[in-house]
Protein backbone atom coordinates (compact mmCIF):
# COMPACT_ATOMS: atom_id res chain seq x y z
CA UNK A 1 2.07 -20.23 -6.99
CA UNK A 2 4.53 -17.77 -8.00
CA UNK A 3 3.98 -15.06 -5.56
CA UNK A 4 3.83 -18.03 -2.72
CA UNK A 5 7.31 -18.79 -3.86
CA UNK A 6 8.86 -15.28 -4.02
CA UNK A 7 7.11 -14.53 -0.71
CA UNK A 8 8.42 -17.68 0.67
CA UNK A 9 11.66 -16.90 -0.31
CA UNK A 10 11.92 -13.45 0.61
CA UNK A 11 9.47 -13.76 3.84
CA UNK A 12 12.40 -14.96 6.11
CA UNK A 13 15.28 -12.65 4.58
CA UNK A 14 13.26 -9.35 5.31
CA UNK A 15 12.29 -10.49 8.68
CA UNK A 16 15.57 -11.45 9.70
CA UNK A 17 17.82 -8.54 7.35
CA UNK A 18 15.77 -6.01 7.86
CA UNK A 19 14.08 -7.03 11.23
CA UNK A 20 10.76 -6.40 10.09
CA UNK A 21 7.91 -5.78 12.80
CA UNK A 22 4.40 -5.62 11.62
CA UNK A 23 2.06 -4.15 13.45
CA UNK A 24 -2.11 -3.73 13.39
CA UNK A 25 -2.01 -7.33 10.81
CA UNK A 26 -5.40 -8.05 11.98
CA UNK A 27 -7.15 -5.30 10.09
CA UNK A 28 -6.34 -6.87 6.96
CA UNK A 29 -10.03 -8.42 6.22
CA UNK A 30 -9.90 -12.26 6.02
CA UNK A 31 -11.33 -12.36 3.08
CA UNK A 32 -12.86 -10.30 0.94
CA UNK A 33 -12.27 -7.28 -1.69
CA UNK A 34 -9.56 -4.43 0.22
CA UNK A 35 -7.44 -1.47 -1.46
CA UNK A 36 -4.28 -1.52 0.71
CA UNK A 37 -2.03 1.88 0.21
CA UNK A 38 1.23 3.04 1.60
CA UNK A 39 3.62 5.77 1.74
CA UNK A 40 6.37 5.07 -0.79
CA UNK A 41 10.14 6.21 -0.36
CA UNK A 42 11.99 3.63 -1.62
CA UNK A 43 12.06 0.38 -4.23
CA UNK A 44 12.07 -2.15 -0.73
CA UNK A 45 8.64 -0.87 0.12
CA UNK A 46 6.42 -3.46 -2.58
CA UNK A 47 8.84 -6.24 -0.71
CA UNK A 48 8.15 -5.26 2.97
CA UNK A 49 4.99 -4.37 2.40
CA UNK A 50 3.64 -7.74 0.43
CA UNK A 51 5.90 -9.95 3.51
CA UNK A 52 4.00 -8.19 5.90
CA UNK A 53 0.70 -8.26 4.62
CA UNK A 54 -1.14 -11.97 5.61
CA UNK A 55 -2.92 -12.26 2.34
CA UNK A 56 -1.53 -11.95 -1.16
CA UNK A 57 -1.74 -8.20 -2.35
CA UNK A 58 -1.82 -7.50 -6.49
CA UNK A 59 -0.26 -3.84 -6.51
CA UNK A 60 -0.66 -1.28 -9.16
CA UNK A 61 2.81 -0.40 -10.67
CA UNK A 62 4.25 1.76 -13.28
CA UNK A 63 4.13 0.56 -16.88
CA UNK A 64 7.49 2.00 -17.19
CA UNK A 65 8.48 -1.26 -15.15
CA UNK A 66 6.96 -3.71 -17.94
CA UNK A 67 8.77 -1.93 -20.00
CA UNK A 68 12.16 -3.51 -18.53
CA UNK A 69 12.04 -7.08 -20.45
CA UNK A 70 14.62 -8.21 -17.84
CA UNK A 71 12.09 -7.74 -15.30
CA UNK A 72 8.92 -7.75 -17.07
CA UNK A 73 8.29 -11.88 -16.56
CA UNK A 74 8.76 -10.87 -12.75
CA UNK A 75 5.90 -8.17 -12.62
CA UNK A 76 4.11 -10.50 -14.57
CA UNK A 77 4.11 -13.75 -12.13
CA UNK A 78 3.53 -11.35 -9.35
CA UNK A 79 0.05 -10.43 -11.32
CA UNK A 80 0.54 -6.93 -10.86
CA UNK A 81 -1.75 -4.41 -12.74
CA UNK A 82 0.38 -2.05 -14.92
CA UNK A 83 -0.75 1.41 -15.13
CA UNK A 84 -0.16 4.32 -17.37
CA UNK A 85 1.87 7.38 -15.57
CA UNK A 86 -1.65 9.69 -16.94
CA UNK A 87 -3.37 9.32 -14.49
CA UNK A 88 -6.94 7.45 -14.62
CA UNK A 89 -5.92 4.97 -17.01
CA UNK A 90 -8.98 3.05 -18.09
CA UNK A 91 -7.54 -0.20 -18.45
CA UNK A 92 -5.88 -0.30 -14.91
CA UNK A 93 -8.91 0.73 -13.40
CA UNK A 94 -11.00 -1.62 -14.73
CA UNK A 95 -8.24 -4.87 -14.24
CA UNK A 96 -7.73 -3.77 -10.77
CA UNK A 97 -11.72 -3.40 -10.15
CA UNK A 98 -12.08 -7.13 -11.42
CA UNK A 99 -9.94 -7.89 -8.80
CA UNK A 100 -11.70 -5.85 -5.97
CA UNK A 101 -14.97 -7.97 -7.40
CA UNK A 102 -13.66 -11.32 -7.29
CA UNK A 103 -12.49 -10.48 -3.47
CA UNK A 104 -8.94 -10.01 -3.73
CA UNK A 105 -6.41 -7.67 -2.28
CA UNK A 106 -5.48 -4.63 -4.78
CA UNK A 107 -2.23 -2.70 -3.75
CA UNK A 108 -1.02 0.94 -4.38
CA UNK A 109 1.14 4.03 -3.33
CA UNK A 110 -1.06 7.17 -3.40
CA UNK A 111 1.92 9.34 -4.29
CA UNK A 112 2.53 7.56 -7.28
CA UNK A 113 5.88 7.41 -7.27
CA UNK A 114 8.69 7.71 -4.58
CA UNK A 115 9.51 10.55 -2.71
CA UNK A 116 12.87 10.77 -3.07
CA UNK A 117 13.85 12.23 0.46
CA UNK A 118 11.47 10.04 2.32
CA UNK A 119 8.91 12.98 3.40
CA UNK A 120 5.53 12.06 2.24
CA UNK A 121 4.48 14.16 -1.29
CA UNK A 122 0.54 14.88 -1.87
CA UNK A 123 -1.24 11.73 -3.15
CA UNK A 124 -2.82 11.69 -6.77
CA UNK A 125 -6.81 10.51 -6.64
CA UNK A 126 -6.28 7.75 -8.14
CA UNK A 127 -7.10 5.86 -5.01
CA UNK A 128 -9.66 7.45 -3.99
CA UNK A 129 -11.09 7.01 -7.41
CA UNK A 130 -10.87 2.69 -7.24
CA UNK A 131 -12.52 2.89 -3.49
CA UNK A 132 -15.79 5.01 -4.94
CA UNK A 133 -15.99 2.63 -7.93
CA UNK A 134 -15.23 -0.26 -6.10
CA UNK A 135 -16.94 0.60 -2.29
CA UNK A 136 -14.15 -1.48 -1.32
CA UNK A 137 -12.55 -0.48 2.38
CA UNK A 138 -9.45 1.02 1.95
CA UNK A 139 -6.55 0.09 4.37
CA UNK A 140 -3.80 2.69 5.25
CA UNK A 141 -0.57 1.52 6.12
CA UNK A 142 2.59 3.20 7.00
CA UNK A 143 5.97 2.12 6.24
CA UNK A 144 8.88 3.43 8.02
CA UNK A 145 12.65 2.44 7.91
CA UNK A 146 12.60 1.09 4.35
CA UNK A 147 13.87 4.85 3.01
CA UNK A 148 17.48 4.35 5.67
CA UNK A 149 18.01 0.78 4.16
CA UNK A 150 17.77 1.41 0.38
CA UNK A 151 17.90 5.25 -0.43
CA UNK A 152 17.71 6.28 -4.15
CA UNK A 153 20.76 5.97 -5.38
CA UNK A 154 21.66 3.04 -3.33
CA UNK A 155 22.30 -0.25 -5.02
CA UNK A 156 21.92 -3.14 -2.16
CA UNK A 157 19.74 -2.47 0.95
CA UNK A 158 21.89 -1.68 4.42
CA UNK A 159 20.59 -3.67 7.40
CA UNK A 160 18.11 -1.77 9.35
CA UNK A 161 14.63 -2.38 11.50
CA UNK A 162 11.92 -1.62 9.32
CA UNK A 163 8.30 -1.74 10.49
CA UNK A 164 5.12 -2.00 8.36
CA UNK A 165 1.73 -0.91 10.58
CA UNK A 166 -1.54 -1.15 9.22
CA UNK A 167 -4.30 1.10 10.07
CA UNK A 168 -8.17 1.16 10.78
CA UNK A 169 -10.12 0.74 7.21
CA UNK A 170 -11.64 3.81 5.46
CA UNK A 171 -14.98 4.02 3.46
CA UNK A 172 -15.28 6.72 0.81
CA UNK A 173 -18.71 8.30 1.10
CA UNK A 174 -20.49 10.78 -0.99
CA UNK A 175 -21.31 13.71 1.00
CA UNK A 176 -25.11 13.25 1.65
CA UNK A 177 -25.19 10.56 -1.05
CA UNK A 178 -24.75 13.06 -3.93
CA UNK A 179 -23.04 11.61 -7.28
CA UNK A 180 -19.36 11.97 -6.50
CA UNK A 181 -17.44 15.07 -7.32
CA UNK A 182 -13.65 15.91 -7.42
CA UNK A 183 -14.38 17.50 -4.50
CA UNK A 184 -15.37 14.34 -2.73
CA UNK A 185 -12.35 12.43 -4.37
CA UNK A 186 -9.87 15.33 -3.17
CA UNK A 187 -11.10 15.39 0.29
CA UNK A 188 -11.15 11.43 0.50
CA UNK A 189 -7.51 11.40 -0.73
CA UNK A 190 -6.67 14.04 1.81
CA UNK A 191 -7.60 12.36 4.51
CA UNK A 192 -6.16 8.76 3.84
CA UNK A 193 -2.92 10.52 3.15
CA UNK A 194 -3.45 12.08 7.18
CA UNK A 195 -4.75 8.65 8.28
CA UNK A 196 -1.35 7.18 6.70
CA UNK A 197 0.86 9.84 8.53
CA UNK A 198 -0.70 9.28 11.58
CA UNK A 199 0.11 5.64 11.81
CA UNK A 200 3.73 6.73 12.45
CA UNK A 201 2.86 8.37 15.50
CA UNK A 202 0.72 5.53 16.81
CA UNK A 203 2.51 3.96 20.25
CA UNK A 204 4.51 0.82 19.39
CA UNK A 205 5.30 1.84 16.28
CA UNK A 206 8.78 0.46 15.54
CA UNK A 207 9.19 -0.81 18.92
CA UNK A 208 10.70 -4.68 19.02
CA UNK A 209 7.28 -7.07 20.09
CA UNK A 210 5.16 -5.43 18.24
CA UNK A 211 4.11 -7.75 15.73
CA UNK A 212 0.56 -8.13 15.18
CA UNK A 213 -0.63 -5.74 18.28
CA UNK A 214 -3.42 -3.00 17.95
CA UNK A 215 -2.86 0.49 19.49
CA UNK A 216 -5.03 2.23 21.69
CA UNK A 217 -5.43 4.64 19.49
CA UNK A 218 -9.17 6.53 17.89
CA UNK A 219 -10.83 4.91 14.95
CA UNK A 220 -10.27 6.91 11.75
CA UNK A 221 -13.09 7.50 9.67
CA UNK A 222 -13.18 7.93 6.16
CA UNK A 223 -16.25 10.51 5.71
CA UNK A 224 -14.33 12.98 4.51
C-alpha cells in the first residue's frame, strides 16, 4: 500500500513537472517474473522510472542508502532490496531472486551507480548474473532528460520533458547450453547495455504523443 501511495502521489507531479512521455509500456509483461534495468544519471531516475512503469517495480539500491536513518523507513516501505557496493552480494541476490520466483518486477541500474556527466559508463554483471539464475526476461529501458532536470550537484529538479522508453525483452542464453561462464555473463551485459543505448535512437523517442506507442524498429535479441 505504500508504494501505491507514493506512486499516487508522485504519478501526477512527474507527468505534469517533468512532462513525462513513456513510450514501448506494453512490453512490460502483465504478469509474471521481469528484471527491468536502466541507464542511471541522476537521483530522479528510480522516480520516473517506477511512474512510468505499469506494474510495481522492487529496485536494487545501494546499502549506503539504508544507511541514512532519515531515509531508511522510505527505502524500506518501497521494499527495495539493499545491496552491498562488492559486487555479487549473496544476500541481494537471493532476496531479489525470491522476488523474480513469486512473479514480481525486480529493478536495477547496470552501471551501478550514476554517471555523473550523463554518458552511459560500462555496466557491472550483476544483471546479467540475476537473469541466468533467475531465466527471467530482462527489459531494457532508456531514460533520457532526467540528467538536465536534476544534475549532481543540483538540489531541486528544473522543469524539463523527460521520457522513459522501454525496449524489446532479452533472454540470457548459454552459448550451446554450456554451464555459464564469465564469458557468457560479459557478453550478455554487453549487449543489454547496446540494447539500452539504442532505445535513444528509436523514432518517437521524446517526441510529445508518444505515450505507450511501439517503434518500428528490429527485435533485439539477447543471445549474446
Amino acid at each position: 500500500m505504500f508504494y501505491a501511495y507514493v506512486k499516487l502521489f508522485f504519478g501526477p507531479l512527474v507527468r505534469i513537472y517533468l512532462r513525462l512521455k513513456v513510450r514501448g509500456s506494453d512490453r512490460i509483461p502483465a504478469k509474471g517474473p521481469a528484471i527491468v534495468v536502466a541507464n542511471h544519471a541522476s537521483f530522479l531516475d528510480p522516480i520516473v522510472l517506477g511512474s512510468a512503469c505499469p506494474r510495481k517495480i522492487h529496485f536494487i539500491v545501494l546499502q549506503t542508502m539504508y544507511d541514512w536513518w532519515r531515509l531508511r523507513w522510505f527505502y524500506w516501505g518501497m521494499q527495495t532490496i539493499p545491496v552491498r557496493a562488492e559486487e555479487g552480494d549473496p544476500r541481494a541476490i537471493r532476496l531479489a531472486l525470491w522476488r523474480l520466483k513469486h512473479g514480481q518486477l525486480v529493478g536495477l541500474f547496470p552501471e551501478g551507480a550514476r554517471s555523473g556527466d550523463g554518458v552511459m559508463r560500462e555496466g557491472k554483471m550483476g544483471v546479467a548474473l540475476l537473469a541466468a539464475l533467475s531465466g527471467a526476461p530482462v527489459i531494457p529501458c532508456f531514460i533520457q532528460g532526467a540528467f538536465e532536470s536534476l544534475p549532481p550537484g543540483v538540489a531541486f529538479p528544473r522543469p524539463a520533458r523527460v521520457t522513459v522508453s522501454f525496449g524489446e525483452s532479452m533472454q540470457f542464453k548459454r552459448a550451446g547450453g554450456a554451464k555459464r561462464d564469465r564469458a557468457d555473463l560479459e557478453s550478455f551485459s554487453s549487449e543489454l547495455l547496446a540494447a539500452i543505448a539504442r532505445l535513444k535512437e528509436e523514432p518517437g523517442a521524446g517526441l510529445p504523443g508518444c505515450d505507450r506507442e511501439r517503434a518500428a524498429s528490429p527485435r533485439v535479441s539477447g543471445n549474446p
